[in-house]
Protein backbone atom coordinates (compact mmCIF):
# COMPACT_ATOMS: atom_id res chain seq x y z
CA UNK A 1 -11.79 -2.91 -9.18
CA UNK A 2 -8.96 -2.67 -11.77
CA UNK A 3 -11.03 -2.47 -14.30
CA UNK A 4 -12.58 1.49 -12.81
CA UNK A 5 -8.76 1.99 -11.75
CA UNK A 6 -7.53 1.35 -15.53
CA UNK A 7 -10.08 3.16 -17.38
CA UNK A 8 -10.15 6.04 -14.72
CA UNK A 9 -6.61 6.82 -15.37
CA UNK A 10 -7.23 6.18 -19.30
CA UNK A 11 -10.62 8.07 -19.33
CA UNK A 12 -10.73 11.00 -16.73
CA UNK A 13 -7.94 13.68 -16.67
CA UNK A 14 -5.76 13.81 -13.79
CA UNK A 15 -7.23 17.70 -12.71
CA UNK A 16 -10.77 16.60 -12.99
CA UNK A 17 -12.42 16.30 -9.59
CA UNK A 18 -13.22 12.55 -9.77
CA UNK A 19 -9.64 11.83 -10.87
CA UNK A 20 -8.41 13.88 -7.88
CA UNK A 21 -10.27 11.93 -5.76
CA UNK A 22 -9.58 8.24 -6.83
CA UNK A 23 -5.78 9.11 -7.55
CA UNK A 24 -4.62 8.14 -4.01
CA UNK A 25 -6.52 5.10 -4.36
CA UNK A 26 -5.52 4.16 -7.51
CA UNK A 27 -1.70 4.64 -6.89
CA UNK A 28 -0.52 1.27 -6.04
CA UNK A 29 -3.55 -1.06 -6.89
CA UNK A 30 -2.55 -2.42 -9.81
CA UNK A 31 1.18 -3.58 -9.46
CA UNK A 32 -0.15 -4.46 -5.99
CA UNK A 33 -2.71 -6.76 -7.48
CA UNK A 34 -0.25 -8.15 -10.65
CA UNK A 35 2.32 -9.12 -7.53
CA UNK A 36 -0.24 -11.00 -5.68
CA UNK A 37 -1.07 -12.98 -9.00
CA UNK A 38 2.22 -13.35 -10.83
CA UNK A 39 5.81 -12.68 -8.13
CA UNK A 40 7.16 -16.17 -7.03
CA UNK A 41 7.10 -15.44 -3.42
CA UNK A 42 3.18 -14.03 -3.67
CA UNK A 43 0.92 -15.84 -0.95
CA UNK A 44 -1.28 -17.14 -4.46
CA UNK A 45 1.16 -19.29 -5.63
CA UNK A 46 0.90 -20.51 -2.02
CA UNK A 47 4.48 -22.76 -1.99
CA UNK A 48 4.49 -25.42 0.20
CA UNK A 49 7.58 -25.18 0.77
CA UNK A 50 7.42 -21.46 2.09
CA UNK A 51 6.97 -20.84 5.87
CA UNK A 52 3.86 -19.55 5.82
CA UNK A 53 1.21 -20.47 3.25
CA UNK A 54 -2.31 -18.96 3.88
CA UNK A 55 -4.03 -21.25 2.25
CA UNK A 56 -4.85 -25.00 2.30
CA UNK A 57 -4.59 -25.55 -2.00
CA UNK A 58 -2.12 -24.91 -4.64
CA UNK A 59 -1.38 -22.20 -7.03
CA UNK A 60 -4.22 -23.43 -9.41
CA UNK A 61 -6.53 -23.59 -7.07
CA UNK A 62 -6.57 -20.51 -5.31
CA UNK A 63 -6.54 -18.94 -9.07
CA UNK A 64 -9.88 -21.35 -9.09
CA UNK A 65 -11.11 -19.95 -6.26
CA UNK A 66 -10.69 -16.50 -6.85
CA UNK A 67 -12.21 -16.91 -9.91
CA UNK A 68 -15.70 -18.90 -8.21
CA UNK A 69 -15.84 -16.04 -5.99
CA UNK A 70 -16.62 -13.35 -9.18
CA UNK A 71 -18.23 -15.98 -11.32
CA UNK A 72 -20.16 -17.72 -8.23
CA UNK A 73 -20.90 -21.04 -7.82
CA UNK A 74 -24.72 -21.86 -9.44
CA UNK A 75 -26.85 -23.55 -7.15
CA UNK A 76 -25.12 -22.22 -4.29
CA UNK A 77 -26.22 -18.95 -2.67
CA UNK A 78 -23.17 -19.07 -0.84
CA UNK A 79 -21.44 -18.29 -3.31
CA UNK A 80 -23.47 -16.18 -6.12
CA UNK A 81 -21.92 -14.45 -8.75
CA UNK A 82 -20.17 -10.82 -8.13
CA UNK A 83 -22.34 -7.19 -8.49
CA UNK A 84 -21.01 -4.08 -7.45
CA UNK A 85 -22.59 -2.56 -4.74
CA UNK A 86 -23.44 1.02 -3.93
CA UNK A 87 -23.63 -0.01 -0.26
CA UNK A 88 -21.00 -1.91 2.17
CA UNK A 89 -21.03 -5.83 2.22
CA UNK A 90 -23.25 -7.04 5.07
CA UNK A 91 -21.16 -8.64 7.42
CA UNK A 92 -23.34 -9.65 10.94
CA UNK A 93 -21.17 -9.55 13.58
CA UNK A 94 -19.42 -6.93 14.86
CA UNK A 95 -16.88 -6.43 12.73
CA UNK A 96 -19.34 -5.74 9.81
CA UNK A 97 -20.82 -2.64 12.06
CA UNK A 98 -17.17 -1.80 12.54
CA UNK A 99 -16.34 -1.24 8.74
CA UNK A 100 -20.12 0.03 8.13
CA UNK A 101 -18.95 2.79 9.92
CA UNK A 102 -15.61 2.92 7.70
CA UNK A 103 -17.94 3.04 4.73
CA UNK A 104 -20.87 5.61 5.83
CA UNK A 105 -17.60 7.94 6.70
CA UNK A 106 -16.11 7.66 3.24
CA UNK A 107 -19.48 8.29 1.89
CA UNK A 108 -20.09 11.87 4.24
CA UNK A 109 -16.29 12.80 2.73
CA UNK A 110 -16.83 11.68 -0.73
CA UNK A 111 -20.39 13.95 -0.77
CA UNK A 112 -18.65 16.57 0.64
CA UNK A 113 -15.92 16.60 -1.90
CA UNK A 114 -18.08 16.89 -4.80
CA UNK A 115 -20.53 19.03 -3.49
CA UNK A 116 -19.61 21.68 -6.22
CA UNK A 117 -19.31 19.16 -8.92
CA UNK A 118 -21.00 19.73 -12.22
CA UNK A 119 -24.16 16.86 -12.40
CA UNK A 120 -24.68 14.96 -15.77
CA UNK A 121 -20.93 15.52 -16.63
CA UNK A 122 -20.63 13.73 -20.19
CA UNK A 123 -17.18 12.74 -19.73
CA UNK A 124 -18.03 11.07 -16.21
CA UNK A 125 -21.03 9.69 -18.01
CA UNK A 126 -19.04 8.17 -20.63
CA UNK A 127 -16.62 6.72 -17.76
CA UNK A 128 -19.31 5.18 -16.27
CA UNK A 129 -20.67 3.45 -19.31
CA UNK A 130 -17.18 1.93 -20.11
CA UNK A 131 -17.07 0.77 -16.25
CA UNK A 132 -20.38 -0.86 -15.88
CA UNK A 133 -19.53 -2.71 -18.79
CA UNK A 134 -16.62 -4.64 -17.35
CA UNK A 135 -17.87 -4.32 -13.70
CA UNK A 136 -21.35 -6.02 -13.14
CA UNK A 137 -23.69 -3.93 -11.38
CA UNK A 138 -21.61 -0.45 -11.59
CA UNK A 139 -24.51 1.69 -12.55
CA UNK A 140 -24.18 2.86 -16.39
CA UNK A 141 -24.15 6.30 -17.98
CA UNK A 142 -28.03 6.90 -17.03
CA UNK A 143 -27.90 5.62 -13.41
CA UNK A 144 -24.72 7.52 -12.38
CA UNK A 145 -26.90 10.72 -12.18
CA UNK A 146 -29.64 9.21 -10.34
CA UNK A 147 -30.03 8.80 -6.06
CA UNK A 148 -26.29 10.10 -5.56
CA UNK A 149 -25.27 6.40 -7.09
CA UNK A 150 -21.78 8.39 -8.28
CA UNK A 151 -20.83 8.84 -4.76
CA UNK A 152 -21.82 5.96 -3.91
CA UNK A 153 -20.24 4.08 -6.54
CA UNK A 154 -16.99 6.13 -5.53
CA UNK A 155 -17.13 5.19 -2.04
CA UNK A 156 -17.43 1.61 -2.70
CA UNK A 157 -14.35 1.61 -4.51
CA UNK A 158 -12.56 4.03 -1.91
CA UNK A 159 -13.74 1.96 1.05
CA UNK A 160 -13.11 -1.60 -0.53
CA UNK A 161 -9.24 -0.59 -1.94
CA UNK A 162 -8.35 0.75 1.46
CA UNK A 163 -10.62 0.38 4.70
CA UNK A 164 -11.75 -3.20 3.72
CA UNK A 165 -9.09 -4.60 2.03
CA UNK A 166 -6.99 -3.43 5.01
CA UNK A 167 -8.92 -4.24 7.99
CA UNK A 168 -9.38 -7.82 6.23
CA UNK A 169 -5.34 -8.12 6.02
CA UNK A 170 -5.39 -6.77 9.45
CA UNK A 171 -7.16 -9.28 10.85
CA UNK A 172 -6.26 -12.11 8.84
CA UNK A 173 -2.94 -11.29 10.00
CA UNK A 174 -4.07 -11.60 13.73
CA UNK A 175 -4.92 -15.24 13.25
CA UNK A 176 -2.92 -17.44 14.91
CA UNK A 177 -1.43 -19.86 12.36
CA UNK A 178 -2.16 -23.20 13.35
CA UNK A 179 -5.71 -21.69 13.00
């Protein structure tokens, strides 16, 4: 996801319709993201000596296990390696329905917002070839234009850097922590 935030912002010109889209997404992802992995007090470096560490491994290995979970784990379909999807993340239970919803409603607003949008635009084309070479599965320059994959590939990234990633905080947060 910071790779289609940095090259949107490098590639796409703040009035273009796409850019107007993504910009409130695209705000405060990246500093967000560099805190996580690089301030002292960030929940990665995960100090034992902090009141409340989240997870149950040091520094190096929750850099480790961030890393499994884009690379996966071969031999274990538990863990396979990251693709972008042009859908939401099937999650049974009730709480995948619940952010299903969050996704099918970004979708019905991102549609809507480029309704009047130009198709086969070459500069969107050209963004999309330099994304779906550092994100695998982003559909290139050809499949952008094809089954409405740009909105969908726009509402993946809208629903995952808000919705998802904030319902998962959410409920993380509502944990108890001896759990």
């Amino acid at each position: 996801y910071d790779a289609i935030n940095g090259l949107t912002k490098c590639l796409i010109p703040e009035g273009h319709i796409v850019h107007r889209l993504l910009r409130p997404h695209l705000y405060m992802q990246l500093p967000l993201n560099f805190a996580v992995l690089y301030v002292n007090k960030s929940v990665a470096l995960n100090d034992q000596n902090e009141p409340y560490t989240c997870f149950p491994n040091t520094r190096e290995g929750t850099i480790e296990s961030l890393a499994a979970s884009y690379e996966g784990i071969e031999g274990n379909s538990s863990y396979p390696k990251f693709k972008y999807k042009l859908h939401p993340e099937e999650i049974h239970f009730d709480f995948g329905e619940f952010l299903k919803g969050y996704w099918e409603l970004t979708y019905q607003f991102v549609e809507s917002f480029l309704m009047d949008m130009k198709r086969n635009d070459p500069l969107i084309s050209a963004w999309a070839k330099d994304v779906s070479f550092f994100v695998p599965g982003f559909p290139n320059e050809e499949e952008i234009w094809k089954d409405n994959n740009l909105e969908k590939a726009l509402t993946t990234f809208i629903y995952n850097v808000s919705f998802a990633h904030s319902a998962d905080h959410y409920t993380y947060s509502k944990t108890k922590i001896n759990q």
